[in-house]
Protein backbone atom coordinates (compact mmCIF):
# COMPACT_ATOMS: atom_id res chain seq x y z
CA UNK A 1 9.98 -8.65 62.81
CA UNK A 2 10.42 -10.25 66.21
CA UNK A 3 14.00 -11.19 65.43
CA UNK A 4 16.23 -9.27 64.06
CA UNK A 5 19.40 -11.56 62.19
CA UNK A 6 21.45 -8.54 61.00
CA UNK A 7 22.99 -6.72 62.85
CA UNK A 8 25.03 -4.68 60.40
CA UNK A 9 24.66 -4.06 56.78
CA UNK A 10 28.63 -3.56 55.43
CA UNK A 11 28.13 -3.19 51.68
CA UNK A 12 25.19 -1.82 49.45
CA UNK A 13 25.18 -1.85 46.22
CA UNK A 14 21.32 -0.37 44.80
CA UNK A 15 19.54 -2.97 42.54
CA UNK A 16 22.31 -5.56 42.29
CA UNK A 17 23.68 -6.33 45.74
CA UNK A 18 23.64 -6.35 49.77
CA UNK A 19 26.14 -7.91 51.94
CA UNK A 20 25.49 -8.21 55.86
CA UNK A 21 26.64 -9.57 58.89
CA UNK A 22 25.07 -11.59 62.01
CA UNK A 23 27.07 -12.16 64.71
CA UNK A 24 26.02 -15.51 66.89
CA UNK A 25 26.73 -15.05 70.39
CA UNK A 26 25.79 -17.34 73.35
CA UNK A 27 23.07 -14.52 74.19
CA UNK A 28 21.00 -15.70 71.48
CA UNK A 29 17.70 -17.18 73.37
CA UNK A 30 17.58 -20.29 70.49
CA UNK A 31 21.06 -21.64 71.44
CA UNK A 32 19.86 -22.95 75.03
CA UNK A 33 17.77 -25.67 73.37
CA UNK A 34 19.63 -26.20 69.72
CA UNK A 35 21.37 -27.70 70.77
CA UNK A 36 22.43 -28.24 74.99
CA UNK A 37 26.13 -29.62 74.59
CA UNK A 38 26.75 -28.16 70.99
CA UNK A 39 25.16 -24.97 70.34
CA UNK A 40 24.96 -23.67 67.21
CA UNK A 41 22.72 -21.24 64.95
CA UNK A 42 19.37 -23.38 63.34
CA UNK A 43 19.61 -23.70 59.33
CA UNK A 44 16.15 -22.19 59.64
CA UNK A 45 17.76 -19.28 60.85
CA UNK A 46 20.85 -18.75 58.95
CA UNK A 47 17.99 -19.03 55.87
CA UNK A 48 16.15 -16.12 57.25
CA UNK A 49 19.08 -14.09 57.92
CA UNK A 50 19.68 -14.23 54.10
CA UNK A 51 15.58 -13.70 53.76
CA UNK A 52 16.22 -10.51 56.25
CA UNK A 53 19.44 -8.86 53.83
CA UNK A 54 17.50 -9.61 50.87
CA UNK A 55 14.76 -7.55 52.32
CA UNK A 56 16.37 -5.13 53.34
CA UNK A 57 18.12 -4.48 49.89
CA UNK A 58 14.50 -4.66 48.19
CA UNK A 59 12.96 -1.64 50.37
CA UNK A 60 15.88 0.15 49.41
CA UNK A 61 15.44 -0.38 45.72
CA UNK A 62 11.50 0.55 45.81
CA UNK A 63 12.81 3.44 48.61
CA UNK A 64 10.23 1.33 51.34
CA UNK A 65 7.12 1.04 48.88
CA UNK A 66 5.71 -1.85 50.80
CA UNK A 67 5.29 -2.68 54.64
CA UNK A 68 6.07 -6.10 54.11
CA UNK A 69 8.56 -8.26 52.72
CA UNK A 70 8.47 -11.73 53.04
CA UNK A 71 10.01 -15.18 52.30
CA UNK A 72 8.17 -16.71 49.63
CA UNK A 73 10.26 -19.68 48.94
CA UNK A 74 13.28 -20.90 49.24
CA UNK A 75 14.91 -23.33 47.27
CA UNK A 76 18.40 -25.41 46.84
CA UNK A 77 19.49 -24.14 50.29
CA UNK A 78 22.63 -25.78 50.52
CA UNK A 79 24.12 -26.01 54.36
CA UNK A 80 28.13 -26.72 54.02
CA UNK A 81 28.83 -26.00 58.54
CA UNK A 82 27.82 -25.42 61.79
CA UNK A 83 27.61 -21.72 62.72
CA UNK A 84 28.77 -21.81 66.50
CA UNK A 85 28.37 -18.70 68.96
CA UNK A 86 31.62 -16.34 68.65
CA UNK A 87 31.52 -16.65 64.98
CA UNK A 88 30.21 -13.97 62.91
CA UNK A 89 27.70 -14.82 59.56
CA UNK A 90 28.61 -12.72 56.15
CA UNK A 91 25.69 -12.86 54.10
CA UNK A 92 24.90 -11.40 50.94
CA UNK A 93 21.85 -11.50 48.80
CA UNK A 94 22.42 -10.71 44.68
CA UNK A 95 18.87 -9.43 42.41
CA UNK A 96 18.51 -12.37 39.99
CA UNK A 97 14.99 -10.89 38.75
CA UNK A 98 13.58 -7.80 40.11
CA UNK A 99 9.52 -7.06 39.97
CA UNK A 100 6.98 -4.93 41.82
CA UNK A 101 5.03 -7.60 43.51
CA UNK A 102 8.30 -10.88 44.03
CA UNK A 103 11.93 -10.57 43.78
CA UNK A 104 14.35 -13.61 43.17
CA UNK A 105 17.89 -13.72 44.65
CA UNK A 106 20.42 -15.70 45.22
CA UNK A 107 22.39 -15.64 48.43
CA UNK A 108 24.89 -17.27 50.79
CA UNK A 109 26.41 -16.76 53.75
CA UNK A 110 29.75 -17.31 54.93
CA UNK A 111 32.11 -17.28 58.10
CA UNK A 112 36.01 -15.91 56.86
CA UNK A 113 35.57 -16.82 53.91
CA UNK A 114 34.38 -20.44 54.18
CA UNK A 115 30.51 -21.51 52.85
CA UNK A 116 27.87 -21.93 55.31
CA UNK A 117 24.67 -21.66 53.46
CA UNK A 118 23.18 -20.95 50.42
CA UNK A 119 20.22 -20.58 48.58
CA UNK A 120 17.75 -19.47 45.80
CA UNK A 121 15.05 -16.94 47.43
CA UNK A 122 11.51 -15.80 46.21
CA UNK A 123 11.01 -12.39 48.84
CA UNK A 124 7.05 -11.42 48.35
CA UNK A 125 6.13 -7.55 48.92
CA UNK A 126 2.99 -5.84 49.63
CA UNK A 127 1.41 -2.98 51.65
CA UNK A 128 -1.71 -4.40 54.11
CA UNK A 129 -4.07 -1.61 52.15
CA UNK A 130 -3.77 -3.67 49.31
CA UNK A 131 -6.21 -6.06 50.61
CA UNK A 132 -7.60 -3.78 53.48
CA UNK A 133 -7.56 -0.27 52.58
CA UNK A 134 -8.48 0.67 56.08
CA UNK A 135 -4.99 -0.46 56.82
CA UNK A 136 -2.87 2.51 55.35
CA UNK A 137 -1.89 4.32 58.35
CA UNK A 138 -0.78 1.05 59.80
CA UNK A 139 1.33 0.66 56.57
CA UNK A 140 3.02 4.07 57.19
CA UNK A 141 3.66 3.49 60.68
CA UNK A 142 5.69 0.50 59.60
CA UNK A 143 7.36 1.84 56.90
CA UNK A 144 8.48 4.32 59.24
CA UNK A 145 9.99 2.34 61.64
CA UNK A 146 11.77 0.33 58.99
CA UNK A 147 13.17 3.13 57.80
CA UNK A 148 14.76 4.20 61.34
CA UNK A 149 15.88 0.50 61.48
CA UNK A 150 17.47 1.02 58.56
CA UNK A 151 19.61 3.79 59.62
CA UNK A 152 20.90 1.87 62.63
CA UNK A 153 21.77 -0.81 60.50
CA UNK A 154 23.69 1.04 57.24
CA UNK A 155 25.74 3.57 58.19
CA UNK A 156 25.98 5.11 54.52
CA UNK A 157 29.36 6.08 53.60
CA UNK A 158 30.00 9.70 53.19
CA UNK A 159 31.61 10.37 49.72
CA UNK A 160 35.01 12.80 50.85
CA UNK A 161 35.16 15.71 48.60
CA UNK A 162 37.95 15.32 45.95
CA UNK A 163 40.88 17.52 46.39
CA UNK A 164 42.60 19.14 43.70
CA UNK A 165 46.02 20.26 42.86
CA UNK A 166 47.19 24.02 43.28
């Protein structure tokens, strides 16, 4: 993916629910044009960053089955404000109806606590060799780096050992 609209993922919770965060700073190569004199993060984009946590909670679930997951559709996106740079996007993406070739889910993102965006998303997964078998190391090469992507993104919490009385 050439950009990458998470930058953390805070909360995990296998086959339900992922929450995630995108931080919009002036950095951000899209803000020069969108606009000059009132920069702020393209709808487009704050959809895709939604898109990006809902994939990322799918290749958990199948434990990175498929190469690629993709938006399919989206539908009732709902913008409520501006995202500007120095504001940080919560997003989180709920299953609605899991399956092994689309996934629905419905997400929204938020800045403390206030709506942004939300929507209804159709996330499409597949492996290249499905179509072109030829393709299956490429497949594995990108499940692989998704995978160490991953672990820069979640920092899985560590479970501390209960302690018991004497």
């Amino acid at each position: 993916m050439r950009f990458s609209l998470i930058d953390r993922i805070t909360e995990l919770k296998p086959g339900l629910r992922i929450t995630a965060t995108k931080s919009l700073s002036m950095a951000e190569e899209y803000l020069a044009d969108h606009f000059p004199h009132f920069p702020v993060m393209p709808g487009v984009l704050m959809v895709e960053s939604m898109a990006q946590a809902g994939a990322w909670l799918v290749r958990y679930n199948e434990d990175f089955a498929h190469s690629i997951v993709v938006l399919k559709e989206a539908a009732n996106v709902k913008y409520a404000q501006f995202l500007q740079p120095g504001q940080t996007l919560t997003v989180t993406a709920e299953i609605t109806k899991p399956g092994d070739r689309e996934t629905k889910l419905k997400a929204h993102g938020e800045v403390n606590g206030q709506a942004i965006v939300g929507a209804r998303l159709t996330l499409r997964q597949y492996n290249l060799a499905d179509t072109q078998p030829w393709n299956e190391w490429t497949d594995q090469n990108i499940i692989h780096e998704l995978r160490k992507q991953f672990t820069l993104l979640y920092q899985m919490p560590v479970e501390e050992p209960a302690i018991s009385a004497p």
